[in-house]
PDB file of N, CA and C in Angstrom:
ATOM      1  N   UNK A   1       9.519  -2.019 -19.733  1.00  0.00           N
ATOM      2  CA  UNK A   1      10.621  -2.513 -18.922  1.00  0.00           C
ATOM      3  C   UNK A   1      11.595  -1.387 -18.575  1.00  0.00           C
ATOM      4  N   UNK A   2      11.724  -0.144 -19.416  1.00  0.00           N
ATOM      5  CA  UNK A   2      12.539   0.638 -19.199  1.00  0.00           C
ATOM      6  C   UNK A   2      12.303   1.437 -17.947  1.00  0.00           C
ATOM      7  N   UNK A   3      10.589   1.414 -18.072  1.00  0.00           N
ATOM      8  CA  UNK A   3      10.331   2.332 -16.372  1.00  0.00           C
ATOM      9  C   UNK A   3      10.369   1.848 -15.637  1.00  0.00           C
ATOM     10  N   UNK A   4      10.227   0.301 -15.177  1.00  0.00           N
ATOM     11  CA  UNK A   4      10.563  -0.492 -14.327  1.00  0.00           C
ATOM     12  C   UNK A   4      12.039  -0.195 -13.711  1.00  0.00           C
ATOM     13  N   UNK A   5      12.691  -0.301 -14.867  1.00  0.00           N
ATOM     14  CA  UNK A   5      14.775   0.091 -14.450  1.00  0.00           C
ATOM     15  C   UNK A   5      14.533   1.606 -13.636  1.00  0.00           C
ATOM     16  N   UNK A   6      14.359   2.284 -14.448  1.00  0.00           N
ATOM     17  CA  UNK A   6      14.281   3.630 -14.361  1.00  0.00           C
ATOM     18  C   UNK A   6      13.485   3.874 -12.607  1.00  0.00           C
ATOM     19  N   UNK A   7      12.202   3.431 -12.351  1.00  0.00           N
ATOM     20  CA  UNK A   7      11.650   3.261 -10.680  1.00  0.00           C
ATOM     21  C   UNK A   7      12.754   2.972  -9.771  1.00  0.00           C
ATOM     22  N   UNK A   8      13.300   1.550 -10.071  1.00  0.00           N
ATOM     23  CA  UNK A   8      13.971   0.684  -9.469  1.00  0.00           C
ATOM     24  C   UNK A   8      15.610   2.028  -8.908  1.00  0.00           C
ATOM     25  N   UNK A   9      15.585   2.045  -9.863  1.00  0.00           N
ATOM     26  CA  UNK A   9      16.813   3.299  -9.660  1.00  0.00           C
ATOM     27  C   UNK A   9      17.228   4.595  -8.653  1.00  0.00           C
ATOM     28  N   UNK A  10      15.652   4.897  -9.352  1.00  0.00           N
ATOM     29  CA  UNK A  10      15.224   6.219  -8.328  1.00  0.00           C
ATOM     30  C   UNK A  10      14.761   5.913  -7.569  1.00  0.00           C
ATOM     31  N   UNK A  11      14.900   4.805  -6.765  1.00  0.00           N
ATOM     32  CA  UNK A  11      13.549   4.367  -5.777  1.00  0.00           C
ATOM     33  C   UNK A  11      15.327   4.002  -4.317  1.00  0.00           C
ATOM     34  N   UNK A  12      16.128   3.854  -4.745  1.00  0.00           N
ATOM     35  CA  UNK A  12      17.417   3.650  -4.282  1.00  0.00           C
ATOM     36  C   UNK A  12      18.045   4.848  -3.457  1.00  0.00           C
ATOM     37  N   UNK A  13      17.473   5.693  -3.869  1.00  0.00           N
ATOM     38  CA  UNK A  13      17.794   7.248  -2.971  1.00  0.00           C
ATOM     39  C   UNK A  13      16.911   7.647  -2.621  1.00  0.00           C
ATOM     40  N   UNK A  14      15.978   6.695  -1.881  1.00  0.00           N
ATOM     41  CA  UNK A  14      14.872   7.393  -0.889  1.00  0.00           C
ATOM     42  C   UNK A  14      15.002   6.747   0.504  1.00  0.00           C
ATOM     43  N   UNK A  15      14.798   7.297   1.277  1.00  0.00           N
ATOM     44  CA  UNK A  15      15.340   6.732   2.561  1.00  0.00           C
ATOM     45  C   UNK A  15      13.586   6.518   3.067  1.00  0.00           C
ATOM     46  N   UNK A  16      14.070   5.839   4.226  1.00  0.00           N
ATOM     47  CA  UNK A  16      12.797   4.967   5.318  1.00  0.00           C
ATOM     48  C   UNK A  16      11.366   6.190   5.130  1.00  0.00           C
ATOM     49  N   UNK A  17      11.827   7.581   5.672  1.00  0.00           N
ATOM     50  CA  UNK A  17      10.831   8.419   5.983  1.00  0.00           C
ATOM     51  C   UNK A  17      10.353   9.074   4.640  1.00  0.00           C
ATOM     52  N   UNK A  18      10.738   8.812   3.185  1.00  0.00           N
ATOM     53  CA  UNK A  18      10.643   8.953   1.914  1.00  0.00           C
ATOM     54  C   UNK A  18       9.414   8.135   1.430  1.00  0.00           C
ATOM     55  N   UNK A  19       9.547   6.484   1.937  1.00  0.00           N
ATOM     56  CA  UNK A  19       8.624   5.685   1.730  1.00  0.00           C
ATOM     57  C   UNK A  19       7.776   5.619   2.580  1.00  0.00           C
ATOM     58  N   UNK A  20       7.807   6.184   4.231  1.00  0.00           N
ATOM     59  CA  UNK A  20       6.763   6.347   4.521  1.00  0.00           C
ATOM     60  C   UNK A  20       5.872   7.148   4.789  1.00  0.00           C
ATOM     61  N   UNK A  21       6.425   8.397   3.885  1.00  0.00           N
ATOM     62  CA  UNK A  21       5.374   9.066   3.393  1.00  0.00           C
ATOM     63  C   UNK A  21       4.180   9.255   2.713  1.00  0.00           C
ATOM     64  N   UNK A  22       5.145   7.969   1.573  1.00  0.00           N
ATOM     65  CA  UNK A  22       4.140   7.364   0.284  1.00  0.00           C
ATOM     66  C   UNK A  22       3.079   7.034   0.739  1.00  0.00           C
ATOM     67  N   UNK A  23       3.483   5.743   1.586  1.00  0.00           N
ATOM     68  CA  UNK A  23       2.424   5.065   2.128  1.00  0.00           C
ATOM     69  C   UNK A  23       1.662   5.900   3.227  1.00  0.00           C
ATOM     70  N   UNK A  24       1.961   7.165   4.055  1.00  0.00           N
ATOM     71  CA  UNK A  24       0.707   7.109   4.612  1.00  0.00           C
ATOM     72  C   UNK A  24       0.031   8.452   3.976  1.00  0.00           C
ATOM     73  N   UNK A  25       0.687   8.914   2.763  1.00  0.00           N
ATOM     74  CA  UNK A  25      -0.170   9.512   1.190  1.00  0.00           C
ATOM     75  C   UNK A  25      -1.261   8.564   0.960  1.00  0.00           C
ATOM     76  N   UNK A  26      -0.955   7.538   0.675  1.00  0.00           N
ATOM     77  CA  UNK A  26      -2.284   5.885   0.107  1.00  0.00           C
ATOM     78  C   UNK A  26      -3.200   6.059   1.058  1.00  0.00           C
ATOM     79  N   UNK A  27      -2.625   5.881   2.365  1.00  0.00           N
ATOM     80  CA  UNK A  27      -3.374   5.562   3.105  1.00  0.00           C
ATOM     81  C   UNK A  27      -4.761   6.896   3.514  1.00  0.00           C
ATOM     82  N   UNK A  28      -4.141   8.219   3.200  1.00  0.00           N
ATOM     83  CA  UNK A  28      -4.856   9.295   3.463  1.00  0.00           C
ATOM     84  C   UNK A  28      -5.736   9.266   2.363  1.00  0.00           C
ATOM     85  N   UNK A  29      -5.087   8.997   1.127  1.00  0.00           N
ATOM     86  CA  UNK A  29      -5.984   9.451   0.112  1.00  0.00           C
ATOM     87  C   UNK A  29      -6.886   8.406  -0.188  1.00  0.00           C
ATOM     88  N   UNK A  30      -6.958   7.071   0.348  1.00  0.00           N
ATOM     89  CA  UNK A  30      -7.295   5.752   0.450  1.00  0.00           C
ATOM     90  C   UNK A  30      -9.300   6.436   1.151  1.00  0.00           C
ATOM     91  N   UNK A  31      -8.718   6.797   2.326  1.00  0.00           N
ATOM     92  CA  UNK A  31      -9.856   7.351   3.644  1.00  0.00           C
ATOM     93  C   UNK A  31     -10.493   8.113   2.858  1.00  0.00           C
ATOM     94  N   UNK A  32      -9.728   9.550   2.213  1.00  0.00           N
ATOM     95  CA  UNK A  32     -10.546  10.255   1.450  1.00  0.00           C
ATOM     96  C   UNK A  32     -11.639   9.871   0.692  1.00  0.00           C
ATOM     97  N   UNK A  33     -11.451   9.048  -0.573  1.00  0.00           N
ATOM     98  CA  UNK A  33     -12.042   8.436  -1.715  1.00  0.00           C
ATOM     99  C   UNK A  33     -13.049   7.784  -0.468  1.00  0.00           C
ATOM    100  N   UNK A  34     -13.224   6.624   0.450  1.00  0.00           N
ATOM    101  CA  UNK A  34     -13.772   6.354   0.871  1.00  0.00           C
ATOM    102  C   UNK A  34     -15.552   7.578   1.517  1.00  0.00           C
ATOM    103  N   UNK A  35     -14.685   8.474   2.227  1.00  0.00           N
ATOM    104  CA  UNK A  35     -15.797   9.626   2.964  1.00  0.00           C
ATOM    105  C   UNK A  35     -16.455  10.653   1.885  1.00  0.00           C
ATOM    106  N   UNK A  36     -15.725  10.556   0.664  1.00  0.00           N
ATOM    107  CA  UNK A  36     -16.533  11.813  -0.094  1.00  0.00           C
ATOM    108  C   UNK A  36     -17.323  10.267  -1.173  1.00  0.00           C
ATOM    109  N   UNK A  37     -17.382   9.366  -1.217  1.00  0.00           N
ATOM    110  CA  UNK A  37     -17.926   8.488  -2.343  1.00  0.00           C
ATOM    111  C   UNK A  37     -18.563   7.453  -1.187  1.00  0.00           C
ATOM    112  N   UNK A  38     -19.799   7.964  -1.237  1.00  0.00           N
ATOM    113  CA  UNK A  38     -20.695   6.821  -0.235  1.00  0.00           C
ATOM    114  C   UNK A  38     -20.806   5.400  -0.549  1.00  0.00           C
ATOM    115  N   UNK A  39     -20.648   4.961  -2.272  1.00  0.00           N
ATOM    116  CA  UNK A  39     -20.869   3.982  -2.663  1.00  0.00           C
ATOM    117  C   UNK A  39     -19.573   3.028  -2.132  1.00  0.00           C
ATOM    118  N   UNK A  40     -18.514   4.076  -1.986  1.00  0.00           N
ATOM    119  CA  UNK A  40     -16.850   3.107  -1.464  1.00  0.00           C
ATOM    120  C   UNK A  40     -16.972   2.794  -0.611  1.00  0.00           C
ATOM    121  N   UNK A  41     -17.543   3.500   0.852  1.00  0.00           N
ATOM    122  CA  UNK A  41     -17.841   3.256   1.815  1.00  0.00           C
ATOM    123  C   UNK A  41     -18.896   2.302   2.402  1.00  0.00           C
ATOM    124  N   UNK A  42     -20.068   2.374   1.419  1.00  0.00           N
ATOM    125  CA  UNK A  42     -20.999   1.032   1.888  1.00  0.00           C
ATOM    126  C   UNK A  42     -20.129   0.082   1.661  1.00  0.00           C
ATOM    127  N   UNK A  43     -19.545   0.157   0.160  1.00  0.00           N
ATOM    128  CA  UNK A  43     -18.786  -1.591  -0.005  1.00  0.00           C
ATOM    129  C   UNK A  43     -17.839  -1.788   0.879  1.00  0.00           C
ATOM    130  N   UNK A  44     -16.931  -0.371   1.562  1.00  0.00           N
ATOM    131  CA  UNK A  44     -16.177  -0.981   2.643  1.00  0.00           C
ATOM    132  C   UNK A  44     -17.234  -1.775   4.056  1.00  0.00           C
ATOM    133  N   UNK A  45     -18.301  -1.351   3.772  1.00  0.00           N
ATOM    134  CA  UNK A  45     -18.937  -1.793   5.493  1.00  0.00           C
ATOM    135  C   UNK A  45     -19.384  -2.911   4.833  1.00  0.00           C
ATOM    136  N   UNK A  46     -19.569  -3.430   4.021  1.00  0.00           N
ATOM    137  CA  UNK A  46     -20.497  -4.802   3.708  1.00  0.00           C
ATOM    138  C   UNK A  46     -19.718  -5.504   3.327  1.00  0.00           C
ATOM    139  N   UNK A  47     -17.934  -5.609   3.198  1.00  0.00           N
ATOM    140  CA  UNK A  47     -16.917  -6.613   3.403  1.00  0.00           C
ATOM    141  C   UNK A  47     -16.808  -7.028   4.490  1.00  0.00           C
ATOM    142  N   UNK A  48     -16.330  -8.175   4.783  1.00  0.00           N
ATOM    143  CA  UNK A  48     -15.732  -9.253   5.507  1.00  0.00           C
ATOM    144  C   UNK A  48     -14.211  -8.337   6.028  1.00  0.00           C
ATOM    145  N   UNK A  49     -14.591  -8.000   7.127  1.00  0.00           N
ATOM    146  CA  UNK A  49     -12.960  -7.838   7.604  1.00  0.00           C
ATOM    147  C   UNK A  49     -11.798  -8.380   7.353  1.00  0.00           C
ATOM    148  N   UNK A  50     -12.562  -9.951   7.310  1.00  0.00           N
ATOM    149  CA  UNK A  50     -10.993 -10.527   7.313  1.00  0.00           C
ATOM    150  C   UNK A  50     -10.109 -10.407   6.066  1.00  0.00           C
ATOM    151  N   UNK A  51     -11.622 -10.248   4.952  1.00  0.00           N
ATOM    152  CA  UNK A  51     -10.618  -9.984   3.658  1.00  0.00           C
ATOM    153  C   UNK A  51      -9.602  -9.109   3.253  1.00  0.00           C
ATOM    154  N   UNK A  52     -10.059  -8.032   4.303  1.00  0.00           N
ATOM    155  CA  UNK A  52      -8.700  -6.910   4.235  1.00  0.00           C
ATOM    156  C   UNK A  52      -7.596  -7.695   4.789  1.00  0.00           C
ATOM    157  N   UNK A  53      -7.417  -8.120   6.116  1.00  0.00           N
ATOM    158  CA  UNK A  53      -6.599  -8.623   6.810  1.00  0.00           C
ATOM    159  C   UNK A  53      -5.599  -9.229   5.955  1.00  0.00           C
ATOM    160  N   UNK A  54      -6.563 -10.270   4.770  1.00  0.00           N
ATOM    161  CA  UNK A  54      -6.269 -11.648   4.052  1.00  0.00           C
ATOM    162  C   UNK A  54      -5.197 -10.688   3.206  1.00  0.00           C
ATOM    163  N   UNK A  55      -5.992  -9.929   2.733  1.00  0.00           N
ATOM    164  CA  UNK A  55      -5.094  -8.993   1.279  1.00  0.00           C
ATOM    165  C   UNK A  55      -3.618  -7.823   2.278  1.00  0.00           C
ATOM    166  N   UNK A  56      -3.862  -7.342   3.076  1.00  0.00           N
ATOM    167  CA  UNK A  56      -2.755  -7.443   3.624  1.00  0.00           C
ATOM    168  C   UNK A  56      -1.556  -8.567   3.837  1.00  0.00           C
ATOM    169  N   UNK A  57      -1.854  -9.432   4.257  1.00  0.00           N
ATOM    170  CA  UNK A  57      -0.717 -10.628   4.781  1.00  0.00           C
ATOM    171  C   UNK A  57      -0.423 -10.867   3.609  1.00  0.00           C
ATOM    172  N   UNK A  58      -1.028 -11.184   2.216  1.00  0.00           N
ATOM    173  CA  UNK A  58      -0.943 -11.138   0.822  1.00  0.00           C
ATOM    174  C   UNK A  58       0.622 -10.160   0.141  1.00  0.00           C
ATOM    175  N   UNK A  59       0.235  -8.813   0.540  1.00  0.00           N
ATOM    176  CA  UNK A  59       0.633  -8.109  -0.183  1.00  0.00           C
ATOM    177  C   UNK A  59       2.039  -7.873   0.840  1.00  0.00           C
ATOM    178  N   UNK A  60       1.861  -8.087   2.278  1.00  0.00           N
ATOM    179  CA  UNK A  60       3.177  -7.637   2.747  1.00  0.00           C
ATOM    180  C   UNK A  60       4.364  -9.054   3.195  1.00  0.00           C
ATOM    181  N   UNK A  61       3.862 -10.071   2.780  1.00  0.00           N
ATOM    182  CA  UNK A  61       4.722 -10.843   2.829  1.00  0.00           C
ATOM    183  C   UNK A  61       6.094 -10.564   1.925  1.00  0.00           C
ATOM    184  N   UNK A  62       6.014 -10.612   1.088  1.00  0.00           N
ATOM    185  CA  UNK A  62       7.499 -10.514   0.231  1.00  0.00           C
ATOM    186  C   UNK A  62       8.151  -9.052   0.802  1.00  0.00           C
ATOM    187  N   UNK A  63       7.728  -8.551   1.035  1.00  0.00           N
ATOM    188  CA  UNK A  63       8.360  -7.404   1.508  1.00  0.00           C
ATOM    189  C   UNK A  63       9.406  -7.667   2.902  1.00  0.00           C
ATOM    190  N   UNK A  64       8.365  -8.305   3.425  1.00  0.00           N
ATOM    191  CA  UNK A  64       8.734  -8.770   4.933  1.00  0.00           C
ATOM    192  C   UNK A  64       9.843  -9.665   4.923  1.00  0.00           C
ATOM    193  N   UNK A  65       9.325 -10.510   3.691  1.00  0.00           N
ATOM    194  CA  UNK A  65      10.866 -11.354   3.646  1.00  0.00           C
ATOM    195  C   UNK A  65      12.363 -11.250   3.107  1.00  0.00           C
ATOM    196  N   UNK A  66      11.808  -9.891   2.653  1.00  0.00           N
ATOM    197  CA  UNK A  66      12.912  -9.606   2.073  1.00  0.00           C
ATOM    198  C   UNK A  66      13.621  -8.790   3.259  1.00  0.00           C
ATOM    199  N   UNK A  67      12.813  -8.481   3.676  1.00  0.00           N
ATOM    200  CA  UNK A  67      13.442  -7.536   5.068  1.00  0.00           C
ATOM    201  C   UNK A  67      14.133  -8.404   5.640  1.00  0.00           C
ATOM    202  N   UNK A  68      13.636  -9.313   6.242  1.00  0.00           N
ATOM    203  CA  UNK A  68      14.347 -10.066   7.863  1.00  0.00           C
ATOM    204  C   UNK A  68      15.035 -11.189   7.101  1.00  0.00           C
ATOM    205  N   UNK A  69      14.727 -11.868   5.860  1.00  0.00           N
ATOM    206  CA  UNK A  69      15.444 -13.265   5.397  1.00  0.00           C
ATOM    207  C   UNK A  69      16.811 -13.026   4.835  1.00  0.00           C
ATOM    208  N   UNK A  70      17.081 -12.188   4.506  1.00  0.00           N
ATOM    209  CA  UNK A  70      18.202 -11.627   3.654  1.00  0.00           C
ATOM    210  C   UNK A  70      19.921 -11.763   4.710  1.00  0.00           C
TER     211      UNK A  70
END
């Protein structure tokens, strides 16, 4: 619980282009792991698109609502 506080804290002095760095870090290193590991990549081609889609809308809802509902 203490690193939780401790994230939460430091996570307060990062501005917009801070976090979206992070994320398009994930997202690069996401592609990577995919092109050098053939086995990541078949399982990406033999999913269901939509399940990404699904796990997106999943994961960015609370975010979203916290954005615009507030």
């Amino acid at each position: 619980m203490k690193k939780l506080k401790y994230f939460n804290k430091r996570i307060k002095i990062m501005d917009v282009w801070d976090i979206g760095s992070i994320k398009l870090g994930v997202v690069s290193f996401t592609l990577f792991i995919i092109t050098i590991w053939s086995t990541a990549m078949t399982w990406v081609h033999s999913v269901n698109p939509w399940w990404f889609f699904t796990a997106f809308v999943v994961f960015a809802i609370k975010p979203w609502r916290r954005l615009f509902m507030k």
